[in-house]
C-alpha atoms as a PDB file:
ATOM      1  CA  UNK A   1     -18.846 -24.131  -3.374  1.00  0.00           C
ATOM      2  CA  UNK A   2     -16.306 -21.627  -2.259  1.00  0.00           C
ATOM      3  CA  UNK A   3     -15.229 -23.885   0.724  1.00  0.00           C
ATOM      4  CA  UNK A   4     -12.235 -25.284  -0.797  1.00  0.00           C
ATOM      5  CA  UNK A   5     -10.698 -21.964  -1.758  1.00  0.00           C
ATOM      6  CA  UNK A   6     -11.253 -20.506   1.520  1.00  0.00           C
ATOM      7  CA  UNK A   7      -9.907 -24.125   3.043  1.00  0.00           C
ATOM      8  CA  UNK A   8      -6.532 -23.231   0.942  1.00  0.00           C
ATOM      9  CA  UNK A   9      -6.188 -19.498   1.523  1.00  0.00           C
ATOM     10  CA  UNK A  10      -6.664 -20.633   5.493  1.00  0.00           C
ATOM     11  CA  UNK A  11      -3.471 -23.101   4.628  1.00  0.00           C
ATOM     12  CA  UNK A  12      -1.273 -20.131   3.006  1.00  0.00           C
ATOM     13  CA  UNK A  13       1.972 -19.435   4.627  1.00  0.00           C
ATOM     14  CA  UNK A  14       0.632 -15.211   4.662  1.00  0.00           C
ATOM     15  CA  UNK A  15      -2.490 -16.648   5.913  1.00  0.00           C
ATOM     16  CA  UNK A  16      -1.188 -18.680   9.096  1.00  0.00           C
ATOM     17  CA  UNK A  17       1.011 -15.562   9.813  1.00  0.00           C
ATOM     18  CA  UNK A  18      -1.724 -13.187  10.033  1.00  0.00           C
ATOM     19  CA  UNK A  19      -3.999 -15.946  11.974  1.00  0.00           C
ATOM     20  CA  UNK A  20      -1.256 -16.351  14.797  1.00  0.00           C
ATOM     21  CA  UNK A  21      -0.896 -12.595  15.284  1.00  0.00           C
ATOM     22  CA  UNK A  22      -3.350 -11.804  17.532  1.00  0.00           C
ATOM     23  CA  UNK A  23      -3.232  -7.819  17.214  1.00  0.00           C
ATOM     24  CA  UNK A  24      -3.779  -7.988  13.244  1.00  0.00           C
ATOM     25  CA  UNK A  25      -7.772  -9.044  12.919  1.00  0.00           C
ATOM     26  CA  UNK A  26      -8.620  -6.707  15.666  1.00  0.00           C
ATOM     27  CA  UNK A  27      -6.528  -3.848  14.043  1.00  0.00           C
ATOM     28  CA  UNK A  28      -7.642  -4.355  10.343  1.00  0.00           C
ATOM     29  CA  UNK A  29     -11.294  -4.461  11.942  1.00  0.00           C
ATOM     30  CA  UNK A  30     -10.844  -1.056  13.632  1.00  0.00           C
ATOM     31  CA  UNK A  31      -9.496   0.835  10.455  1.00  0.00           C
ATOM     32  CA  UNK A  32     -12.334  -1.050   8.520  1.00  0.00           C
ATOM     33  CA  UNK A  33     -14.507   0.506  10.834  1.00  0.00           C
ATOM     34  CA  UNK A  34     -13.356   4.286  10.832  1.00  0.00           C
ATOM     35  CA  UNK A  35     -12.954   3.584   7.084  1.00  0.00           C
ATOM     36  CA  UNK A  36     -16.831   2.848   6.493  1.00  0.00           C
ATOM     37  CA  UNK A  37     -17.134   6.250   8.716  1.00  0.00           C
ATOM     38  CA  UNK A  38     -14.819   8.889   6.412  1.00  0.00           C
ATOM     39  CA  UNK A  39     -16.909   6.961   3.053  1.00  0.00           C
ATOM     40  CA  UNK A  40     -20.343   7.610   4.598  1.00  0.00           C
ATOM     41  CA  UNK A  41     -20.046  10.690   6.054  1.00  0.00           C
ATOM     42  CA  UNK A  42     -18.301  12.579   3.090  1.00  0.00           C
ATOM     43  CA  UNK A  43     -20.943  11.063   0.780  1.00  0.00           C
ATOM     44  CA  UNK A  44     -23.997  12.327   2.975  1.00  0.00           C
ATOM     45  CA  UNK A  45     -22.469  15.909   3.163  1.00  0.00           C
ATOM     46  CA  UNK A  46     -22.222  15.727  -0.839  1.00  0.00           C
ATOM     47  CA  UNK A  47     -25.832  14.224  -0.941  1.00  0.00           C
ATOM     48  CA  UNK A  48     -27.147  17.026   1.646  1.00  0.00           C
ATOM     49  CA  UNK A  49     -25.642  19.710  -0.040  1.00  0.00           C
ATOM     50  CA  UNK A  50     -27.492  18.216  -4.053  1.00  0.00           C
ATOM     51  CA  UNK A  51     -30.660  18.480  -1.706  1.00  0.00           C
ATOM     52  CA  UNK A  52     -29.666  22.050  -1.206  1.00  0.00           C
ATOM     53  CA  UNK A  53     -29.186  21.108   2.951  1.00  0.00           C
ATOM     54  CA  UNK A  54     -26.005  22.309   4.725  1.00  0.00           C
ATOM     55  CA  UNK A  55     -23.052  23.854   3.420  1.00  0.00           C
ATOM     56  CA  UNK A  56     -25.192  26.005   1.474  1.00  0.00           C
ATOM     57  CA  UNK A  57     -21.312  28.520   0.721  1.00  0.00           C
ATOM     58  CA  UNK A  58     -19.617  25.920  -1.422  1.00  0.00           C
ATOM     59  CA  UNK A  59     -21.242  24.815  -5.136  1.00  0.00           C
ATOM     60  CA  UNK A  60     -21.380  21.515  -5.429  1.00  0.00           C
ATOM     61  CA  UNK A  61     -18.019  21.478  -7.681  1.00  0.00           C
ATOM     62  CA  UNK A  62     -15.931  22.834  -4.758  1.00  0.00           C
ATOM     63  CA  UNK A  63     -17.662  20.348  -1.941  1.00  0.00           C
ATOM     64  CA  UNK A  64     -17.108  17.405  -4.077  1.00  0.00           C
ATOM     65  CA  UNK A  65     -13.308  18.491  -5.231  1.00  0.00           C
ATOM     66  CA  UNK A  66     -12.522  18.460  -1.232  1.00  0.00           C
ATOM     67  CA  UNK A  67     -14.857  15.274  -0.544  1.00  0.00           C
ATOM     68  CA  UNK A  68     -14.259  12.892  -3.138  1.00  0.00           C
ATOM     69  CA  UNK A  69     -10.817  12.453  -2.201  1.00  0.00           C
ATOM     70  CA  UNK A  70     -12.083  11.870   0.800  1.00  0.00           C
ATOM     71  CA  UNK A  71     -14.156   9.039  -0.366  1.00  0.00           C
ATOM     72  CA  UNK A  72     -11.669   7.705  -2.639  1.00  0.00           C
ATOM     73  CA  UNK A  73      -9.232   7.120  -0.120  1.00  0.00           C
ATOM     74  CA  UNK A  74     -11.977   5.614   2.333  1.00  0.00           C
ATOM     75  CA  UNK A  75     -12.815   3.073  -0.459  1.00  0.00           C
ATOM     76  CA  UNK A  76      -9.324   2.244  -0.796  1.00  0.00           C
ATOM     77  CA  UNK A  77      -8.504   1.652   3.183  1.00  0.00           C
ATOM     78  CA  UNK A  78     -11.580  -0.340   3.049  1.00  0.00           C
ATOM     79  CA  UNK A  79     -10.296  -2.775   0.074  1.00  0.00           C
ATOM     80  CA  UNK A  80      -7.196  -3.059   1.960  1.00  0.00           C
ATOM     81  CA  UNK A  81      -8.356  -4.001   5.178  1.00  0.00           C
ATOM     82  CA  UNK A  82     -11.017  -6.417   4.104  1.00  0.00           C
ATOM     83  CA  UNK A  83      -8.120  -8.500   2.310  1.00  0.00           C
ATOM     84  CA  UNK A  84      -6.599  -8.446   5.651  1.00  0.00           C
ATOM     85  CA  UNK A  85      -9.706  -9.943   6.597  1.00  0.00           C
ATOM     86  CA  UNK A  86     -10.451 -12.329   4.459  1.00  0.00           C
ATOM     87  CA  UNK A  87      -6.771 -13.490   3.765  1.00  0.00           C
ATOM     88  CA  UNK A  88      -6.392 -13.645   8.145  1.00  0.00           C
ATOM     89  CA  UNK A  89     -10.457 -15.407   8.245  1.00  0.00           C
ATOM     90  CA  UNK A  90     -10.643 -16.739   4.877  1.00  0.00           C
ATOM     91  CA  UNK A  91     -13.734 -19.484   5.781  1.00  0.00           C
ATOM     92  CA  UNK A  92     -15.517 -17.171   8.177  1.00  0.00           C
ATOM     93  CA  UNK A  93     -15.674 -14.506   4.881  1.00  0.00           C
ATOM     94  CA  UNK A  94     -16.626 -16.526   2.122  1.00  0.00           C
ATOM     95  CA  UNK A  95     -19.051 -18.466   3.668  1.00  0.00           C
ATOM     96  CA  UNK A  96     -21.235 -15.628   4.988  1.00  0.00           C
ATOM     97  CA  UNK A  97     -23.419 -13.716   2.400  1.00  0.00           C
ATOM     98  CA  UNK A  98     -22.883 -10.781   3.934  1.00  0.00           C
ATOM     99  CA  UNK A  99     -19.437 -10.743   2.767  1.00  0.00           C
ATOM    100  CA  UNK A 100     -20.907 -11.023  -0.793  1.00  0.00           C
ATOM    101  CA  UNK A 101     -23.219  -8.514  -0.501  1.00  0.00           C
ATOM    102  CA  UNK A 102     -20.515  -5.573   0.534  1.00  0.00           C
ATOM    103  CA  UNK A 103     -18.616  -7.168  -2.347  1.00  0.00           C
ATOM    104  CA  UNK A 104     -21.352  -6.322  -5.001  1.00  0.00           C
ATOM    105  CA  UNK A 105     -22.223  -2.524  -3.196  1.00  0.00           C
ATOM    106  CA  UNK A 106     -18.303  -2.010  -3.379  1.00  0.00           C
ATOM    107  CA  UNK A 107     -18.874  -2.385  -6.868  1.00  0.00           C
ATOM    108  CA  UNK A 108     -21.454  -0.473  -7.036  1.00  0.00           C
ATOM    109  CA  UNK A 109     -20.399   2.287  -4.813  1.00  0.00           C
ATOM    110  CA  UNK A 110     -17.243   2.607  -6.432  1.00  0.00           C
ATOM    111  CA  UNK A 111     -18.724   2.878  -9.948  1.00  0.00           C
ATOM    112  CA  UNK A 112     -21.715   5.568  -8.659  1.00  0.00           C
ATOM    113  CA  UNK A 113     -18.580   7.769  -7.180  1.00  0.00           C
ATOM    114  CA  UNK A 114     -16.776   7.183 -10.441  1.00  0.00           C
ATOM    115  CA  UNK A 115     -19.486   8.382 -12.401  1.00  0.00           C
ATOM    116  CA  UNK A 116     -20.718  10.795 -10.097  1.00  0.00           C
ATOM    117  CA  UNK A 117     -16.870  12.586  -9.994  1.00  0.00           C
ATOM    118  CA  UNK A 118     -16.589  12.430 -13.873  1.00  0.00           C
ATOM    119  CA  UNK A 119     -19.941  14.275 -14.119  1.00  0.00           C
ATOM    120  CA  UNK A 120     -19.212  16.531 -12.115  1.00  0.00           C
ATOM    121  CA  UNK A 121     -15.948  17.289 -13.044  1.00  0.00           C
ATOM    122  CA  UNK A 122     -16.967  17.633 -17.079  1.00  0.00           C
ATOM    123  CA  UNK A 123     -20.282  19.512 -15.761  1.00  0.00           C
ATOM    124  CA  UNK A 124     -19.247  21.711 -12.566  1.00  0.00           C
ATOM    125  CA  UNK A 125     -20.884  24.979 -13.493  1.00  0.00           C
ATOM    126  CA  UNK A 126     -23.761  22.876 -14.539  1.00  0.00           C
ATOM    127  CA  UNK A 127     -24.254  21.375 -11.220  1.00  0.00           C
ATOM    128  CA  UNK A 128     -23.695  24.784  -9.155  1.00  0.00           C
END
Protein backbone atom coordinates (compact mmCIF):
# COMPACT_ATOMS: atom_id res chain seq x y z
CA UNK A 1 0.00 0.00 0.00
CA UNK A 2 2.64 2.45 0.99
CA UNK A 3 5.14 0.98 -1.61
CA UNK A 4 4.67 3.50 -4.19
CA UNK A 5 5.29 6.48 -1.94
CA UNK A 6 8.30 5.05 -0.51
CA UNK A 7 9.28 3.95 -4.39
CA UNK A 8 9.04 7.96 -5.09
CA UNK A 9 10.63 9.42 -1.97
CA UNK A 10 13.63 6.71 -2.90
CA UNK A 11 13.56 8.65 -6.53
CA UNK A 12 13.78 12.32 -4.87
CA UNK A 13 16.70 14.37 -5.83
CA UNK A 14 17.24 14.97 -1.47
CA UNK A 15 16.71 11.35 -1.33
CA UNK A 16 19.52 10.05 -3.85
CA UNK A 17 21.83 12.67 -2.14
CA UNK A 18 21.50 11.35 1.22
CA UNK A 19 21.59 7.55 -0.23
CA UNK A 20 25.08 8.19 -1.96
CA UNK A 21 26.60 9.72 1.17
CA UNK A 22 27.77 7.04 2.94
CA UNK A 23 28.54 8.85 6.42
CA UNK A 24 24.78 10.25 6.66
CA UNK A 25 22.60 6.85 7.60
CA UNK A 26 25.25 5.80 9.96
CA UNK A 27 25.40 9.34 11.58
CA UNK A 28 21.57 10.04 11.78
CA UNK A 29 21.46 6.36 13.33
CA UNK A 30 23.98 7.25 16.07
CA UNK A 31 22.21 10.57 17.23
CA UNK A 32 18.88 8.52 16.95
CA UNK A 33 20.42 6.33 19.26
CA UNK A 34 21.83 8.72 22.06
CA UNK A 35 18.53 10.55 21.39
CA UNK A 36 16.24 7.50 22.56
CA UNK A 37 18.92 7.54 25.63
CA UNK A 38 18.51 11.50 26.97
CA UNK A 39 14.22 10.70 26.36
CA UNK A 40 14.34 7.52 28.48
CA UNK A 41 16.51 8.27 31.01
CA UNK A 42 15.10 11.80 31.98
CA UNK A 43 11.61 10.24 31.95
CA UNK A 44 12.61 7.29 34.41
CA UNK A 45 14.29 9.81 36.86
CA UNK A 46 10.83 11.84 36.73
CA UNK A 47 8.89 8.47 37.08
CA UNK A 48 11.33 7.30 40.08
CA UNK A 49 11.14 10.35 41.81
CA UNK A 50 6.49 10.22 41.50
CA UNK A 51 7.32 6.72 43.12
CA UNK A 52 9.06 8.67 45.80
CA UNK A 53 12.67 6.68 44.59
CA UNK A 54 15.82 8.81 44.11
CA UNK A 55 16.27 12.36 44.15
CA UNK A 56 14.23 12.46 47.11
CA UNK A 57 15.78 16.85 47.56
CA UNK A 58 13.94 18.18 44.55
CA UNK A 59 9.74 18.25 44.46
CA UNK A 60 8.60 16.98 41.62
CA UNK A 61 7.99 20.68 40.10
CA UNK A 62 11.74 21.46 40.22
CA UNK A 63 12.89 17.77 38.73
CA UNK A 64 10.50 18.07 35.94
CA UNK A 65 11.31 22.03 35.18
CA UNK A 66 15.14 20.72 34.64
CA UNK A 67 13.99 17.31 32.89
CA UNK A 68 11.36 18.08 30.59
CA UNK A 69 13.48 20.16 28.57
CA UNK A 70 15.45 17.50 28.54
CA UNK A 71 12.87 15.32 27.04
CA UNK A 72 11.55 17.83 24.78
CA UNK A 73 14.61 18.31 23.04
CA UNK A 74 15.27 14.39 22.90
CA UNK A 75 11.84 14.06 21.14
CA UNK A 76 12.76 16.64 18.80
CA UNK A 77 16.44 15.15 17.75
CA UNK A 78 14.57 12.01 17.42
CA UNK A 79 11.87 13.48 14.78
CA UNK A 80 14.72 14.90 13.02
CA UNK A 81 16.83 12.08 12.61
CA UNK A 82 14.20 9.55 11.75
CA UNK A 83 13.29 11.86 8.62
CA UNK A 84 16.85 11.48 7.84
CA UNK A 85 16.04 8.00 7.93
CA UNK A 86 13.26 7.50 6.25
CA UNK A 87 13.86 10.26 3.53
CA UNK A 88 17.82 8.41 3.06
CA UNK A 89 15.81 4.47 3.39
CA UNK A 90 12.44 5.41 2.42
CA UNK A 91 11.29 1.47 1.40
CA UNK A 92 13.24 -0.16 4.19
CA UNK A 93 10.95 2.34 6.74
CA UNK A 94 7.64 2.11 5.49
CA UNK A 95 7.52 -1.29 4.85
CA UNK A 96 8.49 -2.52 8.33
CA UNK A 97 5.81 -2.25 11.13
CA UNK A 98 8.11 -1.40 13.42
CA UNK A 99 8.50 1.88 11.89
CA UNK A 100 4.71 2.31 12.46
CA UNK A 101 4.65 1.35 15.74
CA UNK A 102 7.40 4.13 17.05
CA UNK A 103 5.25 6.37 14.86
CA UNK A 104 2.01 5.83 16.97
CA UNK A 105 4.19 5.78 20.67
CA UNK A 106 5.76 9.14 19.31
CA UNK A 107 2.37 10.22 19.37
CA UNK A 108 1.65 9.02 22.27
CA UNK A 109 4.72 9.88 24.14
CA UNK A 110 4.67 13.26 23.01
CA UNK A 111 1.05 13.88 24.06
CA UNK A 112 1.63 11.97 27.79
CA UNK A 113 4.76 14.60 28.22
CA UNK A 114 2.49 17.34 26.98
CA UNK A 115 -0.04 16.62 29.37
CA UNK A 116 2.09 15.50 32.00
CA UNK A 117 4.20 19.18 31.79
CA UNK A 118 0.87 21.19 31.65
CA UNK A 119 -0.25 19.41 34.86
CA UNK A 120 2.37 19.91 36.44
CA UNK A 121 3.08 23.22 35.62
CA UNK A 122 -0.80 24.48 36.55
CA UNK A 123 -0.52 21.99 39.70
CA UNK A 124 3.26 22.14 41.05
CA UNK A 125 2.59 22.59 44.74
CA UNK A 126 -0.03 20.00 44.26
CA UNK A 127 2.31 17.43 43.04
CA UNK A 128 5.20 18.23 45.72
Amino acid sequence: MLRPLADWIAATPLSLVLQKQLWVVPTSQSIHIISVGVVFASTIMINLRLLGVGASGRTISHLSRHLLPWVWRGLALLVVTGTIQTIAEPVRQFVTPAFWAKMTLLVVVATMTLAFAVTVRSNGPRWD
